[in-house]
C-alpha atoms as a PDB file:
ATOM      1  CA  UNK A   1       0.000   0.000   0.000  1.00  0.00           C
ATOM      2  CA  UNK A   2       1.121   3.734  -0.650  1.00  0.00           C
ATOM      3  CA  UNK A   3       1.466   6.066   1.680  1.00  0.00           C
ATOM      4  CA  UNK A   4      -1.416   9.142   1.226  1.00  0.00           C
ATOM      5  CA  UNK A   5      -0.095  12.045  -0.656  1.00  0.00           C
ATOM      6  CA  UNK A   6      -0.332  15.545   0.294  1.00  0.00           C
ATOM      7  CA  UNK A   7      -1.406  18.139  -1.584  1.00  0.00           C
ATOM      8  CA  UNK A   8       0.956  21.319  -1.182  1.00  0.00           C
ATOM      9  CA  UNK A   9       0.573  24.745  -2.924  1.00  0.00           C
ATOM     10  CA  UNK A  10       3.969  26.324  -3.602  1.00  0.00           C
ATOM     11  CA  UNK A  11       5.059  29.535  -5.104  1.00  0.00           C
ATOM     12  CA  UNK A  12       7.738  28.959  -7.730  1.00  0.00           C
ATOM     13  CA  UNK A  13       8.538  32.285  -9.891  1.00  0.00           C
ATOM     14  CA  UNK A  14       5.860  33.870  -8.802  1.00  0.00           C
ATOM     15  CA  UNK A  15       3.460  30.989 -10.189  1.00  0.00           C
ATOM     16  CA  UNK A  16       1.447  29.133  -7.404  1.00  0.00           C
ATOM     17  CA  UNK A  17       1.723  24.992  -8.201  1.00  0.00           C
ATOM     18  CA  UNK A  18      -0.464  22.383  -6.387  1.00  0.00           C
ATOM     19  CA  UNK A  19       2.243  19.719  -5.438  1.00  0.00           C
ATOM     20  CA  UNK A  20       1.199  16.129  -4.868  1.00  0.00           C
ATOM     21  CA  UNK A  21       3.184  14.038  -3.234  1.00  0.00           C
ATOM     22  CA  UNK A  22       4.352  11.403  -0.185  1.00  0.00           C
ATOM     23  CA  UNK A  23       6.709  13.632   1.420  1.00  0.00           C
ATOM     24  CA  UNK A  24       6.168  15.982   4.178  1.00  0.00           C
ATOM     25  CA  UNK A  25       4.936  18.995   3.226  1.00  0.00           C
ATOM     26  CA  UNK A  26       7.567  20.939   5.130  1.00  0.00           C
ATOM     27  CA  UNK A  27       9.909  19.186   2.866  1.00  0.00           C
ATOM     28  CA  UNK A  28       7.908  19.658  -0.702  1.00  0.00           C
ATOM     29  CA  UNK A  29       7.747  23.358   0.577  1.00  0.00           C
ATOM     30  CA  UNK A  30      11.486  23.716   1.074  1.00  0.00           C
ATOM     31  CA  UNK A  31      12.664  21.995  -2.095  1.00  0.00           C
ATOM     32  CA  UNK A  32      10.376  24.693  -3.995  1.00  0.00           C
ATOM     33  CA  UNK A  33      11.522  27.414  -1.828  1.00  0.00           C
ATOM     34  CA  UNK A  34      15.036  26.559  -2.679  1.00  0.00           C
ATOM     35  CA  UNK A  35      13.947  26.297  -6.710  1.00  0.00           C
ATOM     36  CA  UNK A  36      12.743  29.620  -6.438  1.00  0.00           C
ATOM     37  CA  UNK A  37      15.794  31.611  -4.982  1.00  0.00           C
ATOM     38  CA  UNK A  38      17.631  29.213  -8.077  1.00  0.00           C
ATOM     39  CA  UNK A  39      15.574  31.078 -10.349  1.00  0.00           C
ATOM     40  CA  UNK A  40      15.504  34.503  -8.525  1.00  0.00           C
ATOM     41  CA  UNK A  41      19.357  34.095  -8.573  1.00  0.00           C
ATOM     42  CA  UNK A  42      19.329  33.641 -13.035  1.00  0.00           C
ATOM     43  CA  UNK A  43      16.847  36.428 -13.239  1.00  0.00           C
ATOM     44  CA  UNK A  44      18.281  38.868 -10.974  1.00  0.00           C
ATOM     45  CA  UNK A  45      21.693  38.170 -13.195  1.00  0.00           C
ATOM     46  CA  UNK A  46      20.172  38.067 -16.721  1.00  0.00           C
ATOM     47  CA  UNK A  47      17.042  40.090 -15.594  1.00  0.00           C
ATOM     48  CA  UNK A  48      16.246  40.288 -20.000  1.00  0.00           C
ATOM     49  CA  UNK A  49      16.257  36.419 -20.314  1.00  0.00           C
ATOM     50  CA  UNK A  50      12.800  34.664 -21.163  1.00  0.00           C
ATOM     51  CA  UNK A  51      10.797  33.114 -18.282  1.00  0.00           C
ATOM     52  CA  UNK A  52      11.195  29.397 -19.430  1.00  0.00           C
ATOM     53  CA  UNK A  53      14.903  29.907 -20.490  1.00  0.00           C
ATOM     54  CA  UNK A  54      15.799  31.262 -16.737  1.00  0.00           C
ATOM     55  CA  UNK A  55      13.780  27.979 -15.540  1.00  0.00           C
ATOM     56  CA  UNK A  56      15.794  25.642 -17.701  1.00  0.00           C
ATOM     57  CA  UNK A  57      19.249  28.101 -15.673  1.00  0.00           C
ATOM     58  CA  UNK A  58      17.577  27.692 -12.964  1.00  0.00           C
ATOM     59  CA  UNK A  59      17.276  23.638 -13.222  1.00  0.00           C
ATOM     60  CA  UNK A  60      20.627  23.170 -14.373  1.00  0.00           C
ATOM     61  CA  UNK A  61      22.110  24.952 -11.988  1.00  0.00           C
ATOM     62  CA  UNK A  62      20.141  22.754  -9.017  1.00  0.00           C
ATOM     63  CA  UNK A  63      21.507  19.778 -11.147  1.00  0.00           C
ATOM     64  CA  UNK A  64      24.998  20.612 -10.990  1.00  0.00           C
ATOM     65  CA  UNK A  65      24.776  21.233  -7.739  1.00  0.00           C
ATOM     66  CA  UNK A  66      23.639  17.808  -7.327  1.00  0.00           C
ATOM     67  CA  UNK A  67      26.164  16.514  -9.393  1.00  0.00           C
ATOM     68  CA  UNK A  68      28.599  18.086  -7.673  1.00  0.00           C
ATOM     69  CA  UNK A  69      27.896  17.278  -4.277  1.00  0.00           C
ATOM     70  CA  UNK A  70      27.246  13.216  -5.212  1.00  0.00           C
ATOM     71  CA  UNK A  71      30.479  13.844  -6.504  1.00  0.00           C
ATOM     72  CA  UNK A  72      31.869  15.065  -3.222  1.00  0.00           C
ATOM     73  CA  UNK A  73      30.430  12.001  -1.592  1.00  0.00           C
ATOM     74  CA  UNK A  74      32.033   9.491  -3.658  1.00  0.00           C
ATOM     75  CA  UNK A  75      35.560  11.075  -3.069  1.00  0.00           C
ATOM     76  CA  UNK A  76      34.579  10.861   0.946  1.00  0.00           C
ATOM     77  CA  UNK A  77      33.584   7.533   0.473  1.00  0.00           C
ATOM     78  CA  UNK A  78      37.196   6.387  -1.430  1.00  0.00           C
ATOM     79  CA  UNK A  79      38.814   7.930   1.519  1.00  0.00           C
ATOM     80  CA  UNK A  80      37.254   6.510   4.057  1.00  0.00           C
ATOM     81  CA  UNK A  81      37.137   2.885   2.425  1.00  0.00           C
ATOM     82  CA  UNK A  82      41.173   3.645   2.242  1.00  0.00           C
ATOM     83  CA  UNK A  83      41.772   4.966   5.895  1.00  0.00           C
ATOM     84  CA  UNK A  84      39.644   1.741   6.854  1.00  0.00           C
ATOM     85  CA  UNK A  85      42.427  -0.465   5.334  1.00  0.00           C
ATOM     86  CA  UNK A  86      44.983   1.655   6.616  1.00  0.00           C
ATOM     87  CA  UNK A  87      43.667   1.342  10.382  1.00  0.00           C
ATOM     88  CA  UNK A  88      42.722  -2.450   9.472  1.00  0.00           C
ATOM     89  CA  UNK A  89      46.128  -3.027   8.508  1.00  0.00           C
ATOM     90  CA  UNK A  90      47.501  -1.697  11.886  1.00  0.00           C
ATOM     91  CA  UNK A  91      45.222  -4.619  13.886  1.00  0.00           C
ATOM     92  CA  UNK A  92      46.554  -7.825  14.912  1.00  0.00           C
ATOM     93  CA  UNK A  93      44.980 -10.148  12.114  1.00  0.00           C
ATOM     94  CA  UNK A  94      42.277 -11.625  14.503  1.00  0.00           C
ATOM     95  CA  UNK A  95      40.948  -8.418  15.266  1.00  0.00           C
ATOM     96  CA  UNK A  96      40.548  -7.698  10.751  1.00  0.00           C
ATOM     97  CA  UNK A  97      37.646  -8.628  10.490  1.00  0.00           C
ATOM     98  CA  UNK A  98      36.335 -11.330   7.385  1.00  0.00           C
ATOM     99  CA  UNK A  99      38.457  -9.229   4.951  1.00  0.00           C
ATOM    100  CA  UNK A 100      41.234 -11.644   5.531  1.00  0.00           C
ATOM    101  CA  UNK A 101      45.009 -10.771   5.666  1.00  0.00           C
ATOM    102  CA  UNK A 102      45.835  -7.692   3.166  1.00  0.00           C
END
């Protein structure tokens, strides 16, 4: 069974949207709020540019940010995995865990 969605009404460049959806509405609410100072930010730089053409800034600009921060993760994550072998090298080999001897 799904969980109920909410119905949210956001304001997204200066257009109100009814938003369905399962997540909180405090959530759906902040995710357009943050969409919307995206957008402010391309129009308030390139205040001549066409509505939909500052959306499609505006949405690529979220998306890199994205990208960028998944990014971020995965270089976290390759450190970490390689300061656990370090530290797992530095145990007596009962104490390694089921990695076996490296």
């Amino acid at each position: 069974m799904t969980s109920p969605k909410n119905a949210v009404r956001v304001v997204i460049g200066g257009e109100e949207f009814a938003v369905r959806s399962e997540l909180p509405p405090e959530y759906t609410r902040e995710v357009a709020a943050y969409l919307d100072a995206a957008l402010k930010r391309v129009r308030d730089s390139m205040p001549s540019v066409e509505t939909h053409k500052a959306t499609v800034l505006a949405a690529l600009s979220v998306t890199d940010e994205l990208f960028q921060a998944r990014r971020g993760d995965r270089d976290i994550t390759a450190r970490l995995n390689a300061l656990a072998g370090e530290f797992r090298r530095l145990l007596p080999p009962a104490k390694r865990g089921g990695r076996g001897p490296e």
